[in-house]
C-alpha atoms as a PDB file:
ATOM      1  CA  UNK A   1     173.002 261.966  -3.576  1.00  0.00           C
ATOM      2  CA  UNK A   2     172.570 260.864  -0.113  1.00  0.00           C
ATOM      3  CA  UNK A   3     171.257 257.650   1.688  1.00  0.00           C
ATOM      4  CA  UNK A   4     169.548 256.719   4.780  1.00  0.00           C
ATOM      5  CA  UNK A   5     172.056 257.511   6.852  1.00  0.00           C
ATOM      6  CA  UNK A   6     173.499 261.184   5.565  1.00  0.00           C
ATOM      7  CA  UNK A   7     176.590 259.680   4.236  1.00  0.00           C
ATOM      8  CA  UNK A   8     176.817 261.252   0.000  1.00  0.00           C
ATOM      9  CA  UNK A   9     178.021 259.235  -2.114  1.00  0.00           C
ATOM     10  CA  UNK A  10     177.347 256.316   0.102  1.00  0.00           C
ATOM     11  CA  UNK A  11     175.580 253.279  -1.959  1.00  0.00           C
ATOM     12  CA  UNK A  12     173.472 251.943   1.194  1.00  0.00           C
ATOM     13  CA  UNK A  13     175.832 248.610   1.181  1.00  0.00           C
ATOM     14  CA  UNK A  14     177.805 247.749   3.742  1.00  0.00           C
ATOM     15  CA  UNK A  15     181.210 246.009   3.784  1.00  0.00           C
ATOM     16  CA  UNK A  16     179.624 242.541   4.540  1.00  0.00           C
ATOM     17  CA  UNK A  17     177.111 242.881   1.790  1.00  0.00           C
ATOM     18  CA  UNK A  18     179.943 243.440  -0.794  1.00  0.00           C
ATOM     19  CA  UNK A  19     181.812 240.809   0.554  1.00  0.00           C
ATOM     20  CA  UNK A  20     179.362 237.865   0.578  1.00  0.00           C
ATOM     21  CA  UNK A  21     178.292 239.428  -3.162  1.00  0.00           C
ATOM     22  CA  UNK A  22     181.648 239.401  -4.139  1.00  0.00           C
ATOM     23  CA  UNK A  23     181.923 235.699  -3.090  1.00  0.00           C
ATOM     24  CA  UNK A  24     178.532 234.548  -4.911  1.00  0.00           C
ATOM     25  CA  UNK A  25     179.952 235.646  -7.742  1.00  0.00           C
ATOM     26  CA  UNK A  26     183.172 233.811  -7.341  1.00  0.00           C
ATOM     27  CA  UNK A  27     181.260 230.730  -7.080  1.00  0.00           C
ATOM     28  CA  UNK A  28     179.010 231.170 -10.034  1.00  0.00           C
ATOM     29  CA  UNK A  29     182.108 231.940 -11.892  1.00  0.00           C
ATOM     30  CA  UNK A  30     184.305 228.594 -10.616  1.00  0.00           C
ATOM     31  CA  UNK A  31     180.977 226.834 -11.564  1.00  0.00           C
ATOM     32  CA  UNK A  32     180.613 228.227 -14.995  1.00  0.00           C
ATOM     33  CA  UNK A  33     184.601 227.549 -15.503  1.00  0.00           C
ATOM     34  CA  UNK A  34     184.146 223.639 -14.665  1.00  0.00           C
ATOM     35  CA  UNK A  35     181.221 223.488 -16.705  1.00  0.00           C
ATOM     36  CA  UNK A  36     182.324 224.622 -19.793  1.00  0.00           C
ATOM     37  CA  UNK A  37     185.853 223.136 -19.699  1.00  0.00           C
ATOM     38  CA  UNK A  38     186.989 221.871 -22.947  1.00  0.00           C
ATOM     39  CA  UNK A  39     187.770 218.219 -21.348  1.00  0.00           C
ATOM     40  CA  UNK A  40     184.194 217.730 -20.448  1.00  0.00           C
ATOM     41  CA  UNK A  41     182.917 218.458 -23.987  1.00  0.00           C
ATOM     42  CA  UNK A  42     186.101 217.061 -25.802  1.00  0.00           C
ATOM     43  CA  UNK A  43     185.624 213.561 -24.067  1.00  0.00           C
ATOM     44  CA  UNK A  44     181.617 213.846 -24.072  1.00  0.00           C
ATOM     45  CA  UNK A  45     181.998 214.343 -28.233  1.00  0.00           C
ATOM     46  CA  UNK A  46     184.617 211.483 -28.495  1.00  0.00           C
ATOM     47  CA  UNK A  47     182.467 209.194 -26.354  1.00  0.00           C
ATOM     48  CA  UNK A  48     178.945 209.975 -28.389  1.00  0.00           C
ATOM     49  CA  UNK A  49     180.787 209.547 -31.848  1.00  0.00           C
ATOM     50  CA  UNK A  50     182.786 206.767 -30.459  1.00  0.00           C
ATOM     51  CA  UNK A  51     179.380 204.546 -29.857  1.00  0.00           C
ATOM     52  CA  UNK A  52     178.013 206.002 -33.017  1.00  0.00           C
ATOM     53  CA  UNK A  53     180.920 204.900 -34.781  1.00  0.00           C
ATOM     54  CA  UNK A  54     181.397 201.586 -33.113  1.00  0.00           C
ATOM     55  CA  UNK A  55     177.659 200.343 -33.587  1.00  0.00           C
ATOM     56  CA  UNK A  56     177.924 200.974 -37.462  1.00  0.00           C
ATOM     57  CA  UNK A  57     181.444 198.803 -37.387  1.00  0.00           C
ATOM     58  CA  UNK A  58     179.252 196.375 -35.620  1.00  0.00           C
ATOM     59  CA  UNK A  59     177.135 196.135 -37.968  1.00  0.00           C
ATOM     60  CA  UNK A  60     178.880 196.527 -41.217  1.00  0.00           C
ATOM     61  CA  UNK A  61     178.487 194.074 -43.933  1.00  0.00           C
ATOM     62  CA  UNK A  62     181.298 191.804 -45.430  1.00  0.00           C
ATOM     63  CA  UNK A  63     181.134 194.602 -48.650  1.00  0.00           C
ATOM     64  CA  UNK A  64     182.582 197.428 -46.099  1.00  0.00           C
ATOM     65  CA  UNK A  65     184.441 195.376 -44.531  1.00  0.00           C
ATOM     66  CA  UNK A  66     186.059 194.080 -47.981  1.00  0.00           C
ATOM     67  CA  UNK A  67     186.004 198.003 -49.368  1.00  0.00           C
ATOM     68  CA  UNK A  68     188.064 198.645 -46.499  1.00  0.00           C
ATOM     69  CA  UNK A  69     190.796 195.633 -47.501  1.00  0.00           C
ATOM     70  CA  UNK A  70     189.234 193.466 -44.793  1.00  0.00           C
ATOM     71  CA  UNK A  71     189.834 195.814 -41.802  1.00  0.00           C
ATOM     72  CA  UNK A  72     186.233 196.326 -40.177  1.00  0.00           C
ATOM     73  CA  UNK A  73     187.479 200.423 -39.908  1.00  0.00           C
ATOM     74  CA  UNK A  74     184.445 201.485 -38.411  1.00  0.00           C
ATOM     75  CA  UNK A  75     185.170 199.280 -35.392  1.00  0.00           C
ATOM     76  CA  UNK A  76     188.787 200.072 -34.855  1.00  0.00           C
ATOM     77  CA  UNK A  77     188.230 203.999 -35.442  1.00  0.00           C
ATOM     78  CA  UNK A  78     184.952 203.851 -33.005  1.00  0.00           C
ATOM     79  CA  UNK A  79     186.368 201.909 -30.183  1.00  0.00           C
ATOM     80  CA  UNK A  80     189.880 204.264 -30.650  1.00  0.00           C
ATOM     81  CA  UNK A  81     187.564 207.261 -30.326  1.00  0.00           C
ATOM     82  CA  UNK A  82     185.628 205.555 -27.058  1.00  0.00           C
ATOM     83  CA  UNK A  83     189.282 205.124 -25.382  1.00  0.00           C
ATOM     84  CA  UNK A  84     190.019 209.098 -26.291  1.00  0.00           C
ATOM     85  CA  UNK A  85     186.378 210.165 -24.988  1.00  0.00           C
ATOM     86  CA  UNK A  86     186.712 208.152 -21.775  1.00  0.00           C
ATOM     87  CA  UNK A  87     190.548 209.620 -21.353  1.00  0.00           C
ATOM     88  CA  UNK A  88     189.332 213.060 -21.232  1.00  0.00           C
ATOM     89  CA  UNK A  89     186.452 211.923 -19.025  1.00  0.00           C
ATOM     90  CA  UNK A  90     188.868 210.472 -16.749  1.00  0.00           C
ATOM     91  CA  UNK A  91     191.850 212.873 -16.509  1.00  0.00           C
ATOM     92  CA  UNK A  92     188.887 216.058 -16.096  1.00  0.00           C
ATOM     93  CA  UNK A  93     187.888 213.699 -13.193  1.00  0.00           C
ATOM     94  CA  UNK A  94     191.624 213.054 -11.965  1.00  0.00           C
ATOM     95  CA  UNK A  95     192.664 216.864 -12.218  1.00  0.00           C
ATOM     96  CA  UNK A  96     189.274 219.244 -12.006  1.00  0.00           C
ATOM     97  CA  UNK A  97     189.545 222.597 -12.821  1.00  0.00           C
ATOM     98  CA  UNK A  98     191.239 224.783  -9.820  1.00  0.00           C
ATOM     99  CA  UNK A  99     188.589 227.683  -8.651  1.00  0.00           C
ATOM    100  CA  UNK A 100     190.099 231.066 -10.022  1.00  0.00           C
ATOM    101  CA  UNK A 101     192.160 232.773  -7.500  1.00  0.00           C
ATOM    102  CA  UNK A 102     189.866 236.444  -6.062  1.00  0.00           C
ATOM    103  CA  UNK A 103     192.448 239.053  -7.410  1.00  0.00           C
ATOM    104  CA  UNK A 104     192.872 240.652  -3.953  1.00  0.00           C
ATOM    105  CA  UNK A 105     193.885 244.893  -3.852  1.00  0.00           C
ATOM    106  CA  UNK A 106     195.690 246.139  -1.261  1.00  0.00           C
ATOM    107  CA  UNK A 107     193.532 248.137   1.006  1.00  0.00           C
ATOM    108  CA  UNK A 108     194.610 251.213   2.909  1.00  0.00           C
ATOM    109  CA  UNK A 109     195.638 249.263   6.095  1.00  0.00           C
ATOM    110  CA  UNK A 110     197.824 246.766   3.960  1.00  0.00           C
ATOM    111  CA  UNK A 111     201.478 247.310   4.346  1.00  0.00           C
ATOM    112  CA  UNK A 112     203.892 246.876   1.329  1.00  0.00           C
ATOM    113  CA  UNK A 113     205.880 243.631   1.837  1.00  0.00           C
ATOM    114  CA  UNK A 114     209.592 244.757   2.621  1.00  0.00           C
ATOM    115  CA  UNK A 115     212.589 243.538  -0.131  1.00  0.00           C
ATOM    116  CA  UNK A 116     214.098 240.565   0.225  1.00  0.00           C
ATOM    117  CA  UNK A 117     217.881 241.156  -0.076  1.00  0.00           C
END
């Protein structure tokens, strides 16, 4: 098969094309990688339980608290899961997720690196 210009086997894309398709790709992939990093969702389920949990401790009646041996549970486990949620939150905020590294070949015109002795 042969393209515009005569070369076979040729694909009609040039070096730049590759390149700047190469690096869209990259960035949908670093994008895809912070989005679905288990720190986000972790700390986003701990937070949405975590009010769930805390609004029925708020308003539990003196019989749950007293089936509980006078610990309002509900309270204590939903504002421990808010503090958990929020930590993940925070520390995905403090460290993000690096962009992978492009896994680079060595090309025809690369030289081997010499030993180190």
């Amino acid at each position: 098969m042969t393209d515009q210009s005569g070369n076979p086997g040729s694909s009609g894309y040039s070096d730049k094309d590759v390149q700047r398709e190469v690096g869209e790709l990259q960035e949908k992939s670093a994008t895809a990688a912070r989005i679905f990093d288990l720190r986000r969702i972790i700390g986003g389920l701990f937070v949405l339980y975590g009010v769930i949990v805390t609004i029925t401790g708020i308003t539990d009646d003196q019989a749950a608290i007293d089936k509980a041996q006078g610990v309002n549970i509900n309270l204590w486990t939903g504002i421990a899961m808010l503090v958990l949620g929020v930590f993940f939150l925070v520390w995905l905020k403090l460290r993000p997720t690096p962009p992978p590294t492009p896994d680079i070949a060595p090309g025809p015109d690369d030289e081997p690196a010499a030993p180190v002795k």
